[in-house]
C-alpha atoms as a PDB file:
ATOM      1  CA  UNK A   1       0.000   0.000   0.000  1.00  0.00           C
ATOM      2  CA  UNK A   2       1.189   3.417  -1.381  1.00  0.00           C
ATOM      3  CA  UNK A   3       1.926   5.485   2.075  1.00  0.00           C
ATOM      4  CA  UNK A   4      -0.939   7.918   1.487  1.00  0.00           C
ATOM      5  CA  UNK A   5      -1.043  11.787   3.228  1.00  0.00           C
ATOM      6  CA  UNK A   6      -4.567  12.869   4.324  1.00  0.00           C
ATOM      7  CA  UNK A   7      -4.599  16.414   4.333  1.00  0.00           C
ATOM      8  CA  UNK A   8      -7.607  16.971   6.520  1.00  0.00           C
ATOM      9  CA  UNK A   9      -5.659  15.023   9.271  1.00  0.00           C
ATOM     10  CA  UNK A  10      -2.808  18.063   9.073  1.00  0.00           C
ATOM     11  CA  UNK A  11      -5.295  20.652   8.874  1.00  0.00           C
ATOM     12  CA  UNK A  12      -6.707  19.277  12.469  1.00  0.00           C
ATOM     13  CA  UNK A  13      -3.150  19.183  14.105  1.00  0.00           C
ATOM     14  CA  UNK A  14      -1.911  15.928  13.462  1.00  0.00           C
ATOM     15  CA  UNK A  15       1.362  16.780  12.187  1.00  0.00           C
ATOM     16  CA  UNK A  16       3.366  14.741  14.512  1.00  0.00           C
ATOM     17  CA  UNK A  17       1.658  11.478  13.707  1.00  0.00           C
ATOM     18  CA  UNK A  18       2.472  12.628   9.880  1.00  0.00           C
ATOM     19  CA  UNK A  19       5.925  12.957  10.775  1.00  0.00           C
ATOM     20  CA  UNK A  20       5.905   9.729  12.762  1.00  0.00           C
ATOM     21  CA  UNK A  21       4.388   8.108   9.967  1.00  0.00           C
ATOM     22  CA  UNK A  22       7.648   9.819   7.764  1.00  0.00           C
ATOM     23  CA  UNK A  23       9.898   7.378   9.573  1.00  0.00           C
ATOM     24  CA  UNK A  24       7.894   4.335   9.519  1.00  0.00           C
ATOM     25  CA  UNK A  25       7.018   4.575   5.625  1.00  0.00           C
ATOM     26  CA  UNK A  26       9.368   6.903   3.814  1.00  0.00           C
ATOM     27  CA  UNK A  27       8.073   9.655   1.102  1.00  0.00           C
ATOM     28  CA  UNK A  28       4.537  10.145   1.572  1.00  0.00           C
ATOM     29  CA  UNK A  29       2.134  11.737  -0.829  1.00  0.00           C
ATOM     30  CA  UNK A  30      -0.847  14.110  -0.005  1.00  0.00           C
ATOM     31  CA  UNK A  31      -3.794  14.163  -1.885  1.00  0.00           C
ATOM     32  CA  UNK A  32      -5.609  17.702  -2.849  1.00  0.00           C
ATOM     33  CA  UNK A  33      -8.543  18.162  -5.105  1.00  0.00           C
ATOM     34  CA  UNK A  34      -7.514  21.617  -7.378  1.00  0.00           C
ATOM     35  CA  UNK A  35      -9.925  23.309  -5.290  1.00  0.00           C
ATOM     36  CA  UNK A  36      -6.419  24.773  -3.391  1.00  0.00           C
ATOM     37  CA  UNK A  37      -5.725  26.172  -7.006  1.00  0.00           C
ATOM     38  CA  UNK A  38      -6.902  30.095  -8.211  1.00  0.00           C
ATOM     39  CA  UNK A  39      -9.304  29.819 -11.110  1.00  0.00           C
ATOM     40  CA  UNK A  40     -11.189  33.237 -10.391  1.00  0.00           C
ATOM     41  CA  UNK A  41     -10.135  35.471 -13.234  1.00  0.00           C
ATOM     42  CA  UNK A  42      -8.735  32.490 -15.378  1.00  0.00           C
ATOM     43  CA  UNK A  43      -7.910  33.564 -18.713  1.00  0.00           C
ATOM     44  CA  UNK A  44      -6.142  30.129 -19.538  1.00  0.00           C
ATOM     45  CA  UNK A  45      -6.123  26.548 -18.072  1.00  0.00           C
ATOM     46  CA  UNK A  46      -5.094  27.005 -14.842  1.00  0.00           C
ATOM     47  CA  UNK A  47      -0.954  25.229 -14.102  1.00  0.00           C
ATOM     48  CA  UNK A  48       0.680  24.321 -10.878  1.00  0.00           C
ATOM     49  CA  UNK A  49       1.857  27.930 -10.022  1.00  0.00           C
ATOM     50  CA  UNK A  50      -1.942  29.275  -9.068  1.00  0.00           C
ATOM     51  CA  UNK A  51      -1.860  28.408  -5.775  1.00  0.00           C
ATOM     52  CA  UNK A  52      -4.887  29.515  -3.708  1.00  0.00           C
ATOM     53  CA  UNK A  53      -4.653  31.247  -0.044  1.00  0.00           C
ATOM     54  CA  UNK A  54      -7.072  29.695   2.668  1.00  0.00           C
ATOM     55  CA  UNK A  55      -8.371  33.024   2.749  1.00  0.00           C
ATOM     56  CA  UNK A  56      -9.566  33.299  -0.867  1.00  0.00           C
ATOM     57  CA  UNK A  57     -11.153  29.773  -1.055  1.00  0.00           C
ATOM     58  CA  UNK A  58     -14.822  29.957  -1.142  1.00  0.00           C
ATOM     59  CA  UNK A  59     -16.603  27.530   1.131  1.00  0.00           C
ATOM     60  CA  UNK A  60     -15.758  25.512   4.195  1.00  0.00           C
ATOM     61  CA  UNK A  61     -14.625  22.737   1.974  1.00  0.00           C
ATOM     62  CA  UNK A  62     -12.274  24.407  -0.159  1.00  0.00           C
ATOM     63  CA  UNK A  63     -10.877  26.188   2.644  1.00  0.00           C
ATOM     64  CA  UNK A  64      -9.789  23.072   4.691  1.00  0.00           C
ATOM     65  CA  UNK A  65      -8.497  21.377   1.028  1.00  0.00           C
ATOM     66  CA  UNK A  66      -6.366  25.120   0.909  1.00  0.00           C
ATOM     67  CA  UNK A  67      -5.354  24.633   4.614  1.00  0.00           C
ATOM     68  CA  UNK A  68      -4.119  21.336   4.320  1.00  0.00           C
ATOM     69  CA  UNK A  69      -1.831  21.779   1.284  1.00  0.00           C
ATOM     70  CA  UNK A  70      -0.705  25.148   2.668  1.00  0.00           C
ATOM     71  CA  UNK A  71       0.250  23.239   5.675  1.00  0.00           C
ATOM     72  CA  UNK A  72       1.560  20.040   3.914  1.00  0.00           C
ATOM     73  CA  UNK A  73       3.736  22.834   1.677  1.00  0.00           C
ATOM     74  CA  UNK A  74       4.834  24.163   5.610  1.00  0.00           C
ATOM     75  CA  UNK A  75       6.214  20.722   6.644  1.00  0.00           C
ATOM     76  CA  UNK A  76       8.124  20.566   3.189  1.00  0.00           C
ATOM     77  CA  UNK A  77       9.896  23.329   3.963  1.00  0.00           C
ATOM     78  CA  UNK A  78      10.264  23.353   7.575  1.00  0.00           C
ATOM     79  CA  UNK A  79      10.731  19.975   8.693  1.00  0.00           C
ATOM     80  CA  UNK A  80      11.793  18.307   5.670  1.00  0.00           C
ATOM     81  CA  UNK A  81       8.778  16.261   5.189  1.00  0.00           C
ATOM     82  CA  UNK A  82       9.835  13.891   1.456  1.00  0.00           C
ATOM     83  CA  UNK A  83       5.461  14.955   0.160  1.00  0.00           C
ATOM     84  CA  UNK A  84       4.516  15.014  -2.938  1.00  0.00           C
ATOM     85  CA  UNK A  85       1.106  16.399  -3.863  1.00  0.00           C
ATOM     86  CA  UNK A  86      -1.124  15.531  -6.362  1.00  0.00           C
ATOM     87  CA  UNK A  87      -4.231  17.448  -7.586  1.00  0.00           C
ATOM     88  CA  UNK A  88      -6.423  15.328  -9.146  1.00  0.00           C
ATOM     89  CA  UNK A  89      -9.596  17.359 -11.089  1.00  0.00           C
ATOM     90  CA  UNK A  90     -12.831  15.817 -11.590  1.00  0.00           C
ATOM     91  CA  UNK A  91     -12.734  12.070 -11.358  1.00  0.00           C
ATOM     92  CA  UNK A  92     -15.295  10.298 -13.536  1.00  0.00           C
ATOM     93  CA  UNK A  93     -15.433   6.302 -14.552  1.00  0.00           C
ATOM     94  CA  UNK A  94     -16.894   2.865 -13.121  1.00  0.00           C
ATOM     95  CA  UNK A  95     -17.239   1.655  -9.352  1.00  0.00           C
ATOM     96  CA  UNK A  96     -18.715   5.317  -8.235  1.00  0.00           C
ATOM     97  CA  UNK A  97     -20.155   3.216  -5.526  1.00  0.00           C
ATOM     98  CA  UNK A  98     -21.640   6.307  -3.496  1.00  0.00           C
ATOM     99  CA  UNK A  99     -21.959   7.695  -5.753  1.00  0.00           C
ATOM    100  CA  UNK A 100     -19.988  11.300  -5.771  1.00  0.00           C
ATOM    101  CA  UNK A 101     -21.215  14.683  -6.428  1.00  0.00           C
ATOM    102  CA  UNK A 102     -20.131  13.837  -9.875  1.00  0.00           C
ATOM    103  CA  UNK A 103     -21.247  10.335 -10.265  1.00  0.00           C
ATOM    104  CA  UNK A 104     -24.757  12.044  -9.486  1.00  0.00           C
ATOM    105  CA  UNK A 105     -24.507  14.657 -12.403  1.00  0.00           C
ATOM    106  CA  UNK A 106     -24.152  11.286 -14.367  1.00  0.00           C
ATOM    107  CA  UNK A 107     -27.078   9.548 -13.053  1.00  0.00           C
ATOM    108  CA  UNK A 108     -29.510  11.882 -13.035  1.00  0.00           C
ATOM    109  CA  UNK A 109     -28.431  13.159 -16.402  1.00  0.00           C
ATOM    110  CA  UNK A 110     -28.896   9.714 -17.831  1.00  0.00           C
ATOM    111  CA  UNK A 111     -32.244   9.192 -16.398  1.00  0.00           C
ATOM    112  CA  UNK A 112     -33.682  12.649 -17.706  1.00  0.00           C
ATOM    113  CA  UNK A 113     -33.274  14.621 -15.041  1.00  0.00           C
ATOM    114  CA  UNK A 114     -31.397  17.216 -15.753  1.00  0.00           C
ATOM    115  CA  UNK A 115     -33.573  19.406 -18.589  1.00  0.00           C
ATOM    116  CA  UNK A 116     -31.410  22.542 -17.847  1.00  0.00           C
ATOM    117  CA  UNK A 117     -28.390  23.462 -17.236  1.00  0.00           C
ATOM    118  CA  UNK A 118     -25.952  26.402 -16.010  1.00  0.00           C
ATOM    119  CA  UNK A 119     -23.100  27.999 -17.607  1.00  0.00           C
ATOM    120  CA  UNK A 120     -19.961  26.385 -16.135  1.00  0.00           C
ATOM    121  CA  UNK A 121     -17.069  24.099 -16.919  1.00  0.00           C
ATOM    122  CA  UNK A 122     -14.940  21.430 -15.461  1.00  0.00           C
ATOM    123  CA  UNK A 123     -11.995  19.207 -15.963  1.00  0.00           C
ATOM    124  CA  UNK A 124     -12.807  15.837 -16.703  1.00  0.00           C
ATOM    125  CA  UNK A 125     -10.540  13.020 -16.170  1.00  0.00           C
ATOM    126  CA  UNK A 126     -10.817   9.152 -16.073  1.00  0.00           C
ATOM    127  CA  UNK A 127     -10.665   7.639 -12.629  1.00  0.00           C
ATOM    128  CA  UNK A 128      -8.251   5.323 -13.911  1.00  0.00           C
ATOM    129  CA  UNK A 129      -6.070   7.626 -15.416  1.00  0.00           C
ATOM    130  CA  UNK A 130      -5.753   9.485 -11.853  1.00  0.00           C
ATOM    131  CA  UNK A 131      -5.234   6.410 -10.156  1.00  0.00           C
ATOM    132  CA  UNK A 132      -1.974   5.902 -12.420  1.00  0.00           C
ATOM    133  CA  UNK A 133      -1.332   9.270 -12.215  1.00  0.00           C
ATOM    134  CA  UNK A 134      -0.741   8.867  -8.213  1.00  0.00           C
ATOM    135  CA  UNK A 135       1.383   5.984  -8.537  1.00  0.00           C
ATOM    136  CA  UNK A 136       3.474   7.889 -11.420  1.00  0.00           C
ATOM    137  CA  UNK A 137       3.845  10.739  -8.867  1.00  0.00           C
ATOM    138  CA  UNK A 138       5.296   8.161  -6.280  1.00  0.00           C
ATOM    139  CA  UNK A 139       7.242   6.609  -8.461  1.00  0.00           C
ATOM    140  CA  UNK A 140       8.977   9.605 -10.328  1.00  0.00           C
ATOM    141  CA  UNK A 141       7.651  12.681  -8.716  1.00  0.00           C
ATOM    142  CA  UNK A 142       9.942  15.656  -7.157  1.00  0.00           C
ATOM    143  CA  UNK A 143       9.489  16.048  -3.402  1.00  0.00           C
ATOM    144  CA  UNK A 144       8.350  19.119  -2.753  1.00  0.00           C
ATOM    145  CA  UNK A 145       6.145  19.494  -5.915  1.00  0.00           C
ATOM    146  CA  UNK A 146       2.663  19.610  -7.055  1.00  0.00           C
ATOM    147  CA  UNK A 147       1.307  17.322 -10.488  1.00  0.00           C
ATOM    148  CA  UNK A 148      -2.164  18.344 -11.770  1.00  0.00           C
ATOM    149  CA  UNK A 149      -3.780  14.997 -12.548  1.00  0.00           C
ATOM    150  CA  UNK A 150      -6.432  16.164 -15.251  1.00  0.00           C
ATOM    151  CA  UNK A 151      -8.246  15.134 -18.703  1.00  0.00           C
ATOM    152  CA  UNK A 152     -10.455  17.602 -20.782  1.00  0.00           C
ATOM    153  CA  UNK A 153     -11.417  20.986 -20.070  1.00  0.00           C
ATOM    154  CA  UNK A 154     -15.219  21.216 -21.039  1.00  0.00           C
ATOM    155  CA  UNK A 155     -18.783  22.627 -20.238  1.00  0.00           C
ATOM    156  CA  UNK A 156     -21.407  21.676 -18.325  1.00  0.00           C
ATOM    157  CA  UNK A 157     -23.503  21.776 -21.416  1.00  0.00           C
ATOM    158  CA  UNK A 158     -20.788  19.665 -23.472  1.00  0.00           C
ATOM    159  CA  UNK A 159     -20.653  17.050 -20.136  1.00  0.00           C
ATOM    160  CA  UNK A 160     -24.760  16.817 -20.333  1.00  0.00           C
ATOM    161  CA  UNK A 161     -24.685  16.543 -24.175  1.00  0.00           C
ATOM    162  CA  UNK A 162     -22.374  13.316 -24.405  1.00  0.00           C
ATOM    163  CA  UNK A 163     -24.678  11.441 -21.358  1.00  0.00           C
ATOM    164  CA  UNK A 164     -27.803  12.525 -23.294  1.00  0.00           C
ATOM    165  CA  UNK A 165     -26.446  10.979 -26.848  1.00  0.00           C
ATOM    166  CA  UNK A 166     -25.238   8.075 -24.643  1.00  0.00           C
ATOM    167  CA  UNK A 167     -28.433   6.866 -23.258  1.00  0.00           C
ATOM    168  CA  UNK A 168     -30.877   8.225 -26.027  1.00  0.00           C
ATOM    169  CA  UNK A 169     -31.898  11.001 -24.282  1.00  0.00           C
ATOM    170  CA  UNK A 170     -33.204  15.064 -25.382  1.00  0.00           C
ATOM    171  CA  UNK A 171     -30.545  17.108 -25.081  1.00  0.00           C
ATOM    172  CA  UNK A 172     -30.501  20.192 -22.313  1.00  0.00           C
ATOM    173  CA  UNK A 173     -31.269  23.329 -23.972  1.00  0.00           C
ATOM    174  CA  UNK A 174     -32.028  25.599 -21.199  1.00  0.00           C
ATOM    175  CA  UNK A 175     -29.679  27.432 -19.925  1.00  0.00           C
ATOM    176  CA  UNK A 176     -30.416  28.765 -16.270  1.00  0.00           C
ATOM    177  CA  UNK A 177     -29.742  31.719 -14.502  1.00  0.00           C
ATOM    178  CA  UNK A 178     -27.849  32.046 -11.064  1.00  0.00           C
ATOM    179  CA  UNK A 179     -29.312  34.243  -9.245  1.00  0.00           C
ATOM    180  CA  UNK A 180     -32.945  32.572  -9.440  1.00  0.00           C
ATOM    181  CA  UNK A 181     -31.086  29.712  -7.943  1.00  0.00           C
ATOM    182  CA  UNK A 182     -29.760  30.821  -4.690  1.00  0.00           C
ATOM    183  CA  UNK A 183     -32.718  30.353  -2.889  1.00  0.00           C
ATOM    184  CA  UNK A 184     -33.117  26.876  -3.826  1.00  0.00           C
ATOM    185  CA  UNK A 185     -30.294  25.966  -3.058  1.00  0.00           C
ATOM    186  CA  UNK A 186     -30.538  27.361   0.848  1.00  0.00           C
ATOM    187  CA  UNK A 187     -33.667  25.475   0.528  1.00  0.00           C
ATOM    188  CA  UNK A 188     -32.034  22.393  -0.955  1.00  0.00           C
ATOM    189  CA  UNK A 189     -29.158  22.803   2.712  1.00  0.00           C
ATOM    190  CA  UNK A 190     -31.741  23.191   4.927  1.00  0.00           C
ATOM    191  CA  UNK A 191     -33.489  20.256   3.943  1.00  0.00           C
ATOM    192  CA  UNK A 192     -30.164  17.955   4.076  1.00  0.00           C
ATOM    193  CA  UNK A 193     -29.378  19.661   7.407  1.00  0.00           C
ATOM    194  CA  UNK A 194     -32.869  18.156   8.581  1.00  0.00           C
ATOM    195  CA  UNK A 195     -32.473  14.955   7.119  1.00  0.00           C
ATOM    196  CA  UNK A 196     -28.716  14.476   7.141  1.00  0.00           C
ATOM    197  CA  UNK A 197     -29.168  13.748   3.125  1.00  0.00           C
ATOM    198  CA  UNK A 198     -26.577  15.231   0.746  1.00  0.00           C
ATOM    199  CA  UNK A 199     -28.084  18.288  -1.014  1.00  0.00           C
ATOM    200  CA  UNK A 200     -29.129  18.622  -5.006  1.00  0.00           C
ATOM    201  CA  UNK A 201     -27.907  22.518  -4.738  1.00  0.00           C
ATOM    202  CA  UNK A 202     -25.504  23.882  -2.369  1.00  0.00           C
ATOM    203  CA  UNK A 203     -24.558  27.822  -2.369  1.00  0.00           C
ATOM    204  CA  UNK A 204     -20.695  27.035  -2.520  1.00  0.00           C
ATOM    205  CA  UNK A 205     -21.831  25.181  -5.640  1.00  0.00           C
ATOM    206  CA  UNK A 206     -23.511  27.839  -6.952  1.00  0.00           C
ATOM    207  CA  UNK A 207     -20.545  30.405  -6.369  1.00  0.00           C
ATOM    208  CA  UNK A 208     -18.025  27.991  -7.986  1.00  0.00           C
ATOM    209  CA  UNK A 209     -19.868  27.570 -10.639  1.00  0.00           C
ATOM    210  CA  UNK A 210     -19.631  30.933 -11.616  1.00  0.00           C
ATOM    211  CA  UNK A 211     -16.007  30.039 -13.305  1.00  0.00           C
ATOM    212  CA  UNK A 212     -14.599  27.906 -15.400  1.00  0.00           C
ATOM    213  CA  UNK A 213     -12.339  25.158 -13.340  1.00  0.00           C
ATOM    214  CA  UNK A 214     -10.614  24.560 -16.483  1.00  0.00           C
ATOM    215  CA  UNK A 215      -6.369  23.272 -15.774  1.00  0.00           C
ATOM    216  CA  UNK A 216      -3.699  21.484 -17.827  1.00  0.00           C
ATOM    217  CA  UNK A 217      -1.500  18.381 -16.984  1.00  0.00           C
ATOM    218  CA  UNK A 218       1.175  19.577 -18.966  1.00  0.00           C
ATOM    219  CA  UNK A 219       3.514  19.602 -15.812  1.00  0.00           C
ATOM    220  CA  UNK A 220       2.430  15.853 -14.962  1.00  0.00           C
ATOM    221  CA  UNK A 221       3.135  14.837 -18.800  1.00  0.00           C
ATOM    222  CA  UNK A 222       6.337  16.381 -18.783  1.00  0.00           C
ATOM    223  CA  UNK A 223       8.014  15.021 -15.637  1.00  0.00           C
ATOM    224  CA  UNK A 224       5.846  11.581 -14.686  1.00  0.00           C
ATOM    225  CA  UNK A 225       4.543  10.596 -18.104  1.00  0.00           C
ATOM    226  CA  UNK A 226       1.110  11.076 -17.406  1.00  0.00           C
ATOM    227  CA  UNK A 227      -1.426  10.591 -19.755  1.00  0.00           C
ATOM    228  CA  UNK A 228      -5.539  11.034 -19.882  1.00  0.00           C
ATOM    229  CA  UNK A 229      -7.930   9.014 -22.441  1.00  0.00           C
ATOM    230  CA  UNK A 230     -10.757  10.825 -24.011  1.00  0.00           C
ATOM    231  CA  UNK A 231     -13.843  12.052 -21.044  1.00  0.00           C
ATOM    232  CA  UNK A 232     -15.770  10.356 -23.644  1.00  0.00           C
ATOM    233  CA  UNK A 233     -14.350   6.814 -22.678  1.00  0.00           C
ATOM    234  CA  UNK A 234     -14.913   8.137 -18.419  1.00  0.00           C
ATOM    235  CA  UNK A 235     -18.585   8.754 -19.313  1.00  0.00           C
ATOM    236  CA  UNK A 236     -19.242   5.444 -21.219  1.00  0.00           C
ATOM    237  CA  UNK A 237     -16.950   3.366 -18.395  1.00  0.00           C
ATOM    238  CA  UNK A 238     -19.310   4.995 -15.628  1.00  0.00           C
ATOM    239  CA  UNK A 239     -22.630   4.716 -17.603  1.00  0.00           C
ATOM    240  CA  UNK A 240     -21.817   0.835 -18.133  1.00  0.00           C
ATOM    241  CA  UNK A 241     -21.189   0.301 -14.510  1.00  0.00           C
ATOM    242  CA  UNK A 242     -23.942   1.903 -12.873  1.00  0.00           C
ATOM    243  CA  UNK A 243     -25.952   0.071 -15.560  1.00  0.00           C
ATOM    244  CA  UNK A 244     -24.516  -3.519 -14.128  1.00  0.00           C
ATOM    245  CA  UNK A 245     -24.576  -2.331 -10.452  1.00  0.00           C
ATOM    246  CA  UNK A 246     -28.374  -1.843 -10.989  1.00  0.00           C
ATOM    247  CA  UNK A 247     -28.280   1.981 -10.536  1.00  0.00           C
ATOM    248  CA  UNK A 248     -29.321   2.632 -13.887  1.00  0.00           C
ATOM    249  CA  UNK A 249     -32.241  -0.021 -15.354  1.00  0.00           C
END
């Protein structure tokens, strides 16, 4: 087993285990989403060098994800800690047992759900593809370095589009506007508060959404060989499994 970092365990003071782990296991790599990378005011697929301050992340979740590589980036530095980190973007593919935020968008989509849509974009990668990116990073990574572990930038509407030829479905022409939305989506947290379900909406979503979380690899492909397959073959891989694991019928 690859000696894994977790970074919410250094964001709630843990950094002595860490290090105690550090001399039981050797290099140790942390695992961020690229929510601790700046894509407000993006111009271009956002690299490596956009890191994010804790203070500029929007949301309680992307603030701890900013907190813990801040502080993983801290140990680097001051105590020597051998970390690698690795951002992987937007996971999609089979055995989305949950399923994730993501794996959701997929479902629904494919059952008809989702007649509208609003004006954002993501990075899409195959889950497989990140998985090998990880052990790549082990394996040839730079201590002390971060690797973008992405596929293809592309919009919502795109993302929606390939499901909805997939599975035979109408296509989403509506495109919605924010602010109509916001209120929902207190709604939609109020309602998971109450019945500890995860909600449809959330406000952070809504905010993030507002940009395009579009990054390149190019850093990854360069120094660990990384390489992403078509989203088209993530979409088709995820549809097929929740179609066998009885989530789609």
């Amino acid at each position: 087993m690859l000696p894994f970092l977790d970074g919410i365990s250094i964001k709630t003071g843990s950094g002595g285990a860490v290090m105690a782990a550090w001399g039981v296991l050797g290099p140790l790599m942390d695992l961020v989403t690229p929510m601790a990378l700046r894509v407000a005011g993006a111009t271009a697929p956002v690299d490596e060098t956009a890191a994010l301050a804790p203070d500029e992340a929007m949301g309680a979740y992307k603030r701890s994800k900013t907190m813990a590589e801040r502080a993983v980036e801290e140990m680097i530095l001051r105590d020597g800690l051998p970390a690698i980190i690795v951002n992987p973007t937007t996971p999609i593919g089979p055995r989305d047992i949950r399923p994730t935020p993501t794996g959701r968008i997929l479902l629904d989509a494919a059952r008809g759900r989702i007649p509208a849509f609003v004006d954002t974009g993501l990075n899409f990668a195959h889950v497989d593809d990140v998985a090998a990116g990880h052990l790549l990073a082990f394996d040839h990574g730079r201590i002390g370095e971060r690797y973008i572990l992405g596929g293809e930038n592309l919009s919502l509407q795109e993302l929606l589009g390939t499901i909805a030829r997939a599975t035979g479905r109408r296509l989403p022409r509506i495109k919605l506007p924010r602010a109509p939305l916001f209120p929902l989506a207190f709604g939609a947290e109020a309602f998971a508060h109450l019945t500890g379900r995860e909600p449809l909406l959330t406000i952070d979503g809504l905010r993030m959404s507002k940009h395009r979380m579009f990054f390149t690899s190019a850093k990854a492909e360069r120094e660990l060989g990384y390489r992403s397959r078509p989203y088209q073959e993530g979409v088709a891989d995820a549809l097929a499994w929740f179609r066998h694991a009885g989530y789609l019928t």
